[in-house]
Structures are given as structure tokens and as C-alpha cells.
C-alpha atoms as a PDB file:
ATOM      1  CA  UNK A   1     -19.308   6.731  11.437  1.00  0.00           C
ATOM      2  CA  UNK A   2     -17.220   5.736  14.599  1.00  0.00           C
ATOM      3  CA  UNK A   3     -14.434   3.126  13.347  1.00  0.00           C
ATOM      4  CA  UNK A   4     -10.952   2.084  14.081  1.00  0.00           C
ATOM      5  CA  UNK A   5      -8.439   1.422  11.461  1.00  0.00           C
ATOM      6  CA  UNK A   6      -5.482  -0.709  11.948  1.00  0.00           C
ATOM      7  CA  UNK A   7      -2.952  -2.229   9.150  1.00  0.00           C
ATOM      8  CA  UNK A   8      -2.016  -5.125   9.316  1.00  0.00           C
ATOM      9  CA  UNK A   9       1.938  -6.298  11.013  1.00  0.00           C
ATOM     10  CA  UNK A  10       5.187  -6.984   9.223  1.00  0.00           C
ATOM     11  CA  UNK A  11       4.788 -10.431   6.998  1.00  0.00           C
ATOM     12  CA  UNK A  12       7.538 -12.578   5.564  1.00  0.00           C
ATOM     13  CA  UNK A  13       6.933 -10.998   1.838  1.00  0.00           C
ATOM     14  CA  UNK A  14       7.299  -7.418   3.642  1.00  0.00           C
ATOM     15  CA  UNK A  15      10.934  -8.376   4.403  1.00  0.00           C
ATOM     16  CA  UNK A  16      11.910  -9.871   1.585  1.00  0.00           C
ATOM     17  CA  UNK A  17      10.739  -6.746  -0.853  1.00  0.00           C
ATOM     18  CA  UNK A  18       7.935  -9.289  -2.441  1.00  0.00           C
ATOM     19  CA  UNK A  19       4.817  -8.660  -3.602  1.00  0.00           C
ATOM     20  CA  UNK A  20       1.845  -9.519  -1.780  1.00  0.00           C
ATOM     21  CA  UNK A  21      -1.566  -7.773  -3.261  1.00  0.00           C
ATOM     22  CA  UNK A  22      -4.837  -9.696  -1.766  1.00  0.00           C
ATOM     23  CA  UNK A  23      -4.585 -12.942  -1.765  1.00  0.00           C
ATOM     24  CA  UNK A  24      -0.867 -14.025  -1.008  1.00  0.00           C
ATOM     25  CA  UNK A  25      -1.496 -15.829   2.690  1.00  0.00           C
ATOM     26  CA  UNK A  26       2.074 -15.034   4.080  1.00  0.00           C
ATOM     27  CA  UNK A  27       2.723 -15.561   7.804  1.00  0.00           C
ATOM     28  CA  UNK A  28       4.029 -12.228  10.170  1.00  0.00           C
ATOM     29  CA  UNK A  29       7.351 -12.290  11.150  1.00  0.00           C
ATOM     30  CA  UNK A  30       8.674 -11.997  14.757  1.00  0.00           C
ATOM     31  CA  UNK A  31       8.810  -8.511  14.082  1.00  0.00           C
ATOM     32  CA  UNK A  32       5.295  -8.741  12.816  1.00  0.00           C
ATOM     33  CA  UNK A  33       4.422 -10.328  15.651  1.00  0.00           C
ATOM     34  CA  UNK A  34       5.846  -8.169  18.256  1.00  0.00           C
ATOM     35  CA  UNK A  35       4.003  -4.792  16.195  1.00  0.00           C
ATOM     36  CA  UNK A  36       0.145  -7.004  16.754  1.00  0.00           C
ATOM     37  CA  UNK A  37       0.963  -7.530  20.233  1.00  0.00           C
ATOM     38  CA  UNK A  38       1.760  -3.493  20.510  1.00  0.00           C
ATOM     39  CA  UNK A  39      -1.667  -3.042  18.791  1.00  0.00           C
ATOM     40  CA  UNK A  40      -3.246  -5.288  21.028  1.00  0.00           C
ATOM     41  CA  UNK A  41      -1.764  -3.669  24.256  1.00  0.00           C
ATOM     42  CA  UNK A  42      -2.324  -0.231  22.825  1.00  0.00           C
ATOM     43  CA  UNK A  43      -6.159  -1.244  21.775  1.00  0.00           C
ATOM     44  CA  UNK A  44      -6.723  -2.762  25.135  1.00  0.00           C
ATOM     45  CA  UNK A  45      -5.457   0.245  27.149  1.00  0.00           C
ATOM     46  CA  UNK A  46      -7.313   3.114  25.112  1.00  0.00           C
ATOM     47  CA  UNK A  47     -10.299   1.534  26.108  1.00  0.00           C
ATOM     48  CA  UNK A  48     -12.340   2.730  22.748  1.00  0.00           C
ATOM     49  CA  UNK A  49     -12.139  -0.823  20.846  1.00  0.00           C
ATOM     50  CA  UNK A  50     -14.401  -2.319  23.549  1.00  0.00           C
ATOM     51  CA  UNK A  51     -18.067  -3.366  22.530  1.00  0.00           C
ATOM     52  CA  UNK A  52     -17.125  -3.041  18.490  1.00  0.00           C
ATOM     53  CA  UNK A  53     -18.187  -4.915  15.861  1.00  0.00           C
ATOM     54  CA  UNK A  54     -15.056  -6.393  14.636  1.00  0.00           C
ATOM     55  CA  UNK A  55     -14.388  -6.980  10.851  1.00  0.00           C
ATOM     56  CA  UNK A  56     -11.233  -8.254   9.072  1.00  0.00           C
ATOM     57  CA  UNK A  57      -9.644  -8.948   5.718  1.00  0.00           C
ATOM     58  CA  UNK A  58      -9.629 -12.404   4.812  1.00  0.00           C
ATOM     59  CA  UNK A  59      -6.118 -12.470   4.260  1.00  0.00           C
ATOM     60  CA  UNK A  60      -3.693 -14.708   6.609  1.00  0.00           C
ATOM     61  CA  UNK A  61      -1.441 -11.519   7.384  1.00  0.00           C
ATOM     62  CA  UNK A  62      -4.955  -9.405   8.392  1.00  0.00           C
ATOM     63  CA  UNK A  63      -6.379 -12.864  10.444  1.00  0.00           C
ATOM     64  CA  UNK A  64      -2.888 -13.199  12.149  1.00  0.00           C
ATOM     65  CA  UNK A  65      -2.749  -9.631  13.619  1.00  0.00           C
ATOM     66  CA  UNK A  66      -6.831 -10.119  13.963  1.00  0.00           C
ATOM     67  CA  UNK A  67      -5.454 -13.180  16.835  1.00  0.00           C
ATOM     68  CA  UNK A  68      -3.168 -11.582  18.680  1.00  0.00           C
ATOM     69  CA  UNK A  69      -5.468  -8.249  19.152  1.00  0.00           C
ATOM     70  CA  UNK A  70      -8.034 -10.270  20.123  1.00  0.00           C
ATOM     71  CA  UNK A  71      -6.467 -11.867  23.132  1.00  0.00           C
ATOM     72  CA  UNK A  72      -5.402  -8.106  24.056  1.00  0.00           C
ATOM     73  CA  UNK A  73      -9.283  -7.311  24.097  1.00  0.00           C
ATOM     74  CA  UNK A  74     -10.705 -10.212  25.549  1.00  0.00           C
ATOM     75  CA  UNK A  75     -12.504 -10.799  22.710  1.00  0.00           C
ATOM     76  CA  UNK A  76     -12.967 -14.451  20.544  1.00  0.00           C
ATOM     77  CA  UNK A  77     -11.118 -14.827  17.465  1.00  0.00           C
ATOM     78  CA  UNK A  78     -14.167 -15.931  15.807  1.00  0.00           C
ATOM     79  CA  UNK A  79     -16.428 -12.772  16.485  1.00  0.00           C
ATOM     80  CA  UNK A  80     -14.019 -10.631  13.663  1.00  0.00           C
ATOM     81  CA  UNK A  81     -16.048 -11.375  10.593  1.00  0.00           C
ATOM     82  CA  UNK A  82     -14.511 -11.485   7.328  1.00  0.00           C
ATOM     83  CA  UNK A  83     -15.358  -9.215   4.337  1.00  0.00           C
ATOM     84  CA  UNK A  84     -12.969  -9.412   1.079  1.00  0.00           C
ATOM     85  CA  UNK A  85     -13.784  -5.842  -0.035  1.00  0.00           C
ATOM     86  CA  UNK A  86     -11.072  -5.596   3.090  1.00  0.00           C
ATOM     87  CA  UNK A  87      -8.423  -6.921   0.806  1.00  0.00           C
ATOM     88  CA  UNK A  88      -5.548  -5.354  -0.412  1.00  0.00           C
ATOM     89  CA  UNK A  89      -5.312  -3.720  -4.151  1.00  0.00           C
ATOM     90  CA  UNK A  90      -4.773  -6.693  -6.301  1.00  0.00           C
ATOM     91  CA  UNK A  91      -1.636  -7.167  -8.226  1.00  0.00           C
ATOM     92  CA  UNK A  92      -2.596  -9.321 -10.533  1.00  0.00           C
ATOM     93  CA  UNK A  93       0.626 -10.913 -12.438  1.00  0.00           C
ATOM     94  CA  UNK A  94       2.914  -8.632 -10.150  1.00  0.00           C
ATOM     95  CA  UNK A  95       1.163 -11.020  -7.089  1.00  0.00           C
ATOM     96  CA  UNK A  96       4.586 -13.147  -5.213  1.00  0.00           C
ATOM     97  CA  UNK A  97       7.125 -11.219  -7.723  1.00  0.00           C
ATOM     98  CA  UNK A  98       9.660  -9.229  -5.721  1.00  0.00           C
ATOM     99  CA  UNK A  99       9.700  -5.354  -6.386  1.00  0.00           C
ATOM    100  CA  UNK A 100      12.881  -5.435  -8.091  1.00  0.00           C
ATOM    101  CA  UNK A 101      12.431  -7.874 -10.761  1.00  0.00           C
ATOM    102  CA  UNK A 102       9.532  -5.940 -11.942  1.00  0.00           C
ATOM    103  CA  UNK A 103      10.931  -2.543 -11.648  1.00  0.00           C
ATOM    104  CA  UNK A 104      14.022  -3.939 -13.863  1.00  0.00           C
ATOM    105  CA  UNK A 105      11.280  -5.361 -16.514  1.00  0.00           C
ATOM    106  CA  UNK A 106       8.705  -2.599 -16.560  1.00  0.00           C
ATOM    107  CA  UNK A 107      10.284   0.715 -14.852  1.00  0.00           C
ATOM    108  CA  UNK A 108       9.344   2.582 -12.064  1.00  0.00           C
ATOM    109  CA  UNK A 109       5.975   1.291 -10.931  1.00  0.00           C
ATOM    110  CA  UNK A 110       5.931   3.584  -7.610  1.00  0.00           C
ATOM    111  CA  UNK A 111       5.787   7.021  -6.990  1.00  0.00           C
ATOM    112  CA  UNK A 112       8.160   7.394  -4.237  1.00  0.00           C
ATOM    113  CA  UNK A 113       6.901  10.784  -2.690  1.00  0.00           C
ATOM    114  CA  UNK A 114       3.565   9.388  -1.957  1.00  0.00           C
ATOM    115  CA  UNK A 115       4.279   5.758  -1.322  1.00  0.00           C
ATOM    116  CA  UNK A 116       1.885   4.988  -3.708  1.00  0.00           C
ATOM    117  CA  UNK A 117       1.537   2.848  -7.059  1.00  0.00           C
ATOM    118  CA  UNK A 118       1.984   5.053 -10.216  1.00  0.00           C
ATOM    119  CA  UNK A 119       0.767   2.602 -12.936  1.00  0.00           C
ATOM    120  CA  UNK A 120      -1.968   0.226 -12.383  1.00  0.00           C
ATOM    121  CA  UNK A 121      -0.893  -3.446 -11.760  1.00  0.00           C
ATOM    122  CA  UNK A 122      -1.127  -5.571 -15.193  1.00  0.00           C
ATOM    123  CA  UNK A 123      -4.410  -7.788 -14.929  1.00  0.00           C
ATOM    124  CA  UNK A 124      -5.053  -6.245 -11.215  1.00  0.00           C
ATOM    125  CA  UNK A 125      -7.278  -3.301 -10.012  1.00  0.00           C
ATOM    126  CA  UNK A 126      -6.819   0.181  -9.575  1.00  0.00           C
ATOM    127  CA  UNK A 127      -7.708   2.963  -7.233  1.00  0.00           C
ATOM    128  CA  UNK A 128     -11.409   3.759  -7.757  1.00  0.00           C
ATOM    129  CA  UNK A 129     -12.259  -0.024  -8.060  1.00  0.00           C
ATOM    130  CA  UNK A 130     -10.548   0.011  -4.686  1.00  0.00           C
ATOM    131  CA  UNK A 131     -12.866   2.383  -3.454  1.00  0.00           C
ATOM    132  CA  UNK A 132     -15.957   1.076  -5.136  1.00  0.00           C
ATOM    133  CA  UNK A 133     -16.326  -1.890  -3.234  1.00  0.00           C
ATOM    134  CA  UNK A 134     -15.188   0.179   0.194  1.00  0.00           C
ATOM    135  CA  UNK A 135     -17.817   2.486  -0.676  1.00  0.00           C
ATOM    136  CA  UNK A 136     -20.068  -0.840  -0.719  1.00  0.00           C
ATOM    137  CA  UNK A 137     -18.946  -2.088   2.464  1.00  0.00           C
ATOM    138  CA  UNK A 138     -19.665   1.169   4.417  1.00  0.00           C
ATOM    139  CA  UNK A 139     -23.000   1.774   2.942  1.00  0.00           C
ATOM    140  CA  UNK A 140     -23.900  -1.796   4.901  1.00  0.00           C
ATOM    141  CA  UNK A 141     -22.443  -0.732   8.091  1.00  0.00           C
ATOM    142  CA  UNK A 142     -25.204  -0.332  10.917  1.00  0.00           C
ATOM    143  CA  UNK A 143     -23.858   3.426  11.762  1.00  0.00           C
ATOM    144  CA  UNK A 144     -25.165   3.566  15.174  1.00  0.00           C
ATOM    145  CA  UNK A 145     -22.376   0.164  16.009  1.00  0.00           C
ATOM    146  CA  UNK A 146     -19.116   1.294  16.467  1.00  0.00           C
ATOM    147  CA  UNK A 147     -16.915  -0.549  14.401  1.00  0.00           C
ATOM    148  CA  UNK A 148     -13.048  -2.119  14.702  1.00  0.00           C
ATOM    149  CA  UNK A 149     -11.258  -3.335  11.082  1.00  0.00           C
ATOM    150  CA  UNK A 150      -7.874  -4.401  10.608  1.00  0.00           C
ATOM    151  CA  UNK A 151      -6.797  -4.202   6.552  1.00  0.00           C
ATOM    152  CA  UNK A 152      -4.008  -3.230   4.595  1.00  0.00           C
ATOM    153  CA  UNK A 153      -1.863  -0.487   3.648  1.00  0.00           C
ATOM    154  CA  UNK A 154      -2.893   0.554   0.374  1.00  0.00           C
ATOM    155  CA  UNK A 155      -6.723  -0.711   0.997  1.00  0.00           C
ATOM    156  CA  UNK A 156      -6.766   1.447   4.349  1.00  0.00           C
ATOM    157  CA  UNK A 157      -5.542   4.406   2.684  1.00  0.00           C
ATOM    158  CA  UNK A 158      -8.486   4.841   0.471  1.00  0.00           C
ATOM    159  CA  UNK A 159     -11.029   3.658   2.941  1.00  0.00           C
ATOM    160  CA  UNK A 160      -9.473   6.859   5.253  1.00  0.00           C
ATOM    161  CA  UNK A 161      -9.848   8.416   2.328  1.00  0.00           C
ATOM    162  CA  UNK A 162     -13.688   7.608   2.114  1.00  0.00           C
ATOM    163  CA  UNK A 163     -13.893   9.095   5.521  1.00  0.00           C
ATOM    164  CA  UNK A 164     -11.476  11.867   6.185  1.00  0.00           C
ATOM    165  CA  UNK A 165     -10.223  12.801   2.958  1.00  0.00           C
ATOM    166  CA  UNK A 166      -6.835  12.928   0.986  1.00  0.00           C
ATOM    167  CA  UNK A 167      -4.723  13.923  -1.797  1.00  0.00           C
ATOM    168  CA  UNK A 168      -6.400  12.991  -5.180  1.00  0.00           C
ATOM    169  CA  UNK A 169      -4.532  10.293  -6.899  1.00  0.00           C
ATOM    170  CA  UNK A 170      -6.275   8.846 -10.380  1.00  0.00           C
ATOM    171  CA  UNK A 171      -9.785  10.484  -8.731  1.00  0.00           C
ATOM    172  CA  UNK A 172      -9.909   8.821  -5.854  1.00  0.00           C
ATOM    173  CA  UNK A 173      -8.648  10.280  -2.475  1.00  0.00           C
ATOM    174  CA  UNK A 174      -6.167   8.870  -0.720  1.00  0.00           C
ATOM    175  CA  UNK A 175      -5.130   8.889   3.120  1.00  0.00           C
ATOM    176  CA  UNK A 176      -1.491   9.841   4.329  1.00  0.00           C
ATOM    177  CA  UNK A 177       0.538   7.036   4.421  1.00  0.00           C
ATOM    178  CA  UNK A 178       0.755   5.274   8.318  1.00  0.00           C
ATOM    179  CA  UNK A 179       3.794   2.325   9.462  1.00  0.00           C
ATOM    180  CA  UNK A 180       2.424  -1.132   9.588  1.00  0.00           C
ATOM    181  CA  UNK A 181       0.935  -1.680  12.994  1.00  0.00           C
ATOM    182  CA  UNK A 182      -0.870   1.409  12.705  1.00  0.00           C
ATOM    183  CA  UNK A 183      -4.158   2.270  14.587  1.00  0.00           C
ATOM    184  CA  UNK A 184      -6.541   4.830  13.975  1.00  0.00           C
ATOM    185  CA  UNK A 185      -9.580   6.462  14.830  1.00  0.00           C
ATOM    186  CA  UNK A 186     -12.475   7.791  12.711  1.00  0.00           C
ATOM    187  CA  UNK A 187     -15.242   9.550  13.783  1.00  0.00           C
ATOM    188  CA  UNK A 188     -17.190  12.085  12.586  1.00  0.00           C
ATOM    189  CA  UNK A 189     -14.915  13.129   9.702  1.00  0.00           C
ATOM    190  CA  UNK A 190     -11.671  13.571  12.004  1.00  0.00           C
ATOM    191  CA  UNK A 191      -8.739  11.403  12.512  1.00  0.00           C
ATOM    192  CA  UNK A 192      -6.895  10.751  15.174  1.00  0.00           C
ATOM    193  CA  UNK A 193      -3.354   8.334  15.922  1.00  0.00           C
ATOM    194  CA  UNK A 194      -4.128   5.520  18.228  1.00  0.00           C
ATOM    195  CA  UNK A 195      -1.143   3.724  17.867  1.00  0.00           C
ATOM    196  CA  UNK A 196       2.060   4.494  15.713  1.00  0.00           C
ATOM    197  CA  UNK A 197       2.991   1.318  14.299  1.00  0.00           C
ATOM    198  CA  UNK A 198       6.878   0.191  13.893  1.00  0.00           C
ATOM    199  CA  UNK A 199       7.206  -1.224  10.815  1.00  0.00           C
ATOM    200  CA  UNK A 200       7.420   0.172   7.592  1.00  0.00           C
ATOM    201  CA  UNK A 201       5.465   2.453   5.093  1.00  0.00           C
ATOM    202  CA  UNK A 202       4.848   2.557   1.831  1.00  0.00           C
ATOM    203  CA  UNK A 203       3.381   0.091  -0.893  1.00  0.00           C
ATOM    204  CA  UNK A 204       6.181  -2.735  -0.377  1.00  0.00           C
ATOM    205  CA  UNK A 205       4.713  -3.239   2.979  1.00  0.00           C
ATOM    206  CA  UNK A 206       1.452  -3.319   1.696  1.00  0.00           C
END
């Protein structure tokens, strides 16, 4: 498997500590912006994203950064096609809440060494769901086409996972965490740093 892995830029609900899960559709930020256009510029000057099949979350945040990259590569906005087992981890009733009104009703809900959720999200879906339907997506994958996806933090995580290993976390392996903005190369079980990202880490940007 030869495929790039970028999350997704900064979002309005990223800033304001919010939760966003998979199907919040919440705009990036000028910050946001200004991290897709650094993908873009970074993509376009590697020189590897060329020729790739492109897929994308169907999320707004995911087909906002999916834009701007594209003008970077040259490539039309409408060749990235859309899969939801992209998404995000949903968050079921935690989904538009901000982090500290449900920390003050329900505790900690994040593990703060690994960035990670430590409880699973009430009504939502939890780590080896996540991977069940990544595991789906790959198996359809034509391996011989080189592919290009742009996801989310938490979702990206576990698909790296899939492919490169991780620390185990509720039996599913789990990727180091990378900024928003992040780019990344897979291929053949090794990982390399494409582009740093400049936004944050962690589940609230997720």
C-alpha cells in the first residue's frame, strides 16, 4: 500500500474547544486556511501526490482542505471521491457540546498523555468500530494505485495504525498523534513526515 495521509486544517469548533465528531460541517478558520494552503504547497513541491487516486471524508472541514490542496496539485475538486468510513469517531450526544461542559458533567473523558479519548462517547462509536470500517475501506483499494486521503485526527490515527502500527488502546492500535495540517506517507509498512502541520494535536482538534 502506497498512500498519503493528511488531517484535516484548523475549523471554527477547533478554536472554540467544541466538539465536532463526524458529521458537524464547520467551516476552517483563517488559520485553517493558511495550514491547507501549506499542505497544498508542500504536496505540490514533494512531487509524490501526483497521479493519485484522491479520496476524502465527507465532512465540510475534510472537503474544505480537499479545495485548497487541489488547486496546489492541479487537480479538479471533483476527482477526490468521498467515502464516510473517512469520518471522524462519532460523538454521539457529546457532537457540538464544548469539552468543558462535558468534562464538568461526566469527568475526565481524555487521557491527556496520549491525546486520546478514555471512555467511549455516549450513543457514539469506539475504537475497533473505527477500525472496522477502515479495515473495509482498504480491503477495496486497487493496491497497485497510489492513493492520496485527507481525514481526521482521531480517524487517521487508527487508519496509520492499520498500516504502520501503534500503541494498543481498547485492542486496536493507534498511530502517534500528528498537528492538524499534517501529511504523511505510507508505504510498505514505514512512515514518513511530509508535512508538519501548525495547528494543534490532540482529540479537541479532532
Amino acid at each position: 500500500m502506497d498512500i498519503i495521509i493528511a488531517r484535516h486544517a484548523e475549523t471554527v469548533f477547533n478554536a472554540a474547544a467544541r466538539m465536532q465528531g463526524h458529521m458537524a460541517h464547520t467551516p476552517l478558520t483563517r488559520a485553517g486556511i493558511a495550514q491547507a494552503e501549506a499542505m497544498g504547497a508542500a504536496l505540490a513541491a514533494d512531487g509524490r501526490a501526483g497521479g493519485r487516486d484522491l479520496w476524502v471524508s465527507p465532512s465540510g472541514r475534510t472537503q474544505q482542505t480537499a479545495a485548497i490542496v487541489s488547486e496546489h496539485l492541479g487537480r479538479d475538486f471533483f476527482d477526490w471521491r468521498h467515502d464516510a468510513r473517512l469520518l471522524e469517531i462519532d460523538v454521539g450526544a457529546w457532537e457540538g457540546r464544548f469539552y468543558a461542559d462535558i468534562v464538568r458533567e461526566s469527568g475526565p473523558i481524555v487521557d491527556t498523555e496520549r491525546r486520546l479519548f478514555c471512555v467511549p462517547p455516549p450513543g457514539g462509536e469506539w475504537f475497533p468500530e473505527i477500525a472496522a470500517r477502515l479495515r473495509g475501506w482498504l480491503a477495496e483499494l486497487d493496491p497497485a494505485r497510489p492513493v492520496l486521503a485527507i481525514s481526521h485526527g482521531i480517524t487517521a490515527r487508527v487508519l496509520r495504525g492499520l498500516l504502520v502500527g501503534g500503541e494498543d488502546w481498547h485492542g486496536v492500535k493507534v498511530a502517534p498523534d500528528a498537528p492538524q495540517g499534517t501529511v504523511l506517507h505510507v508505504k510498505d509498512g514505514a512512515e514518513t513526515v511530509l508535512h508538519l502541520g501548525a495547528g494543534v494535536q490532540g482529540v479537541r482538534a479532532a
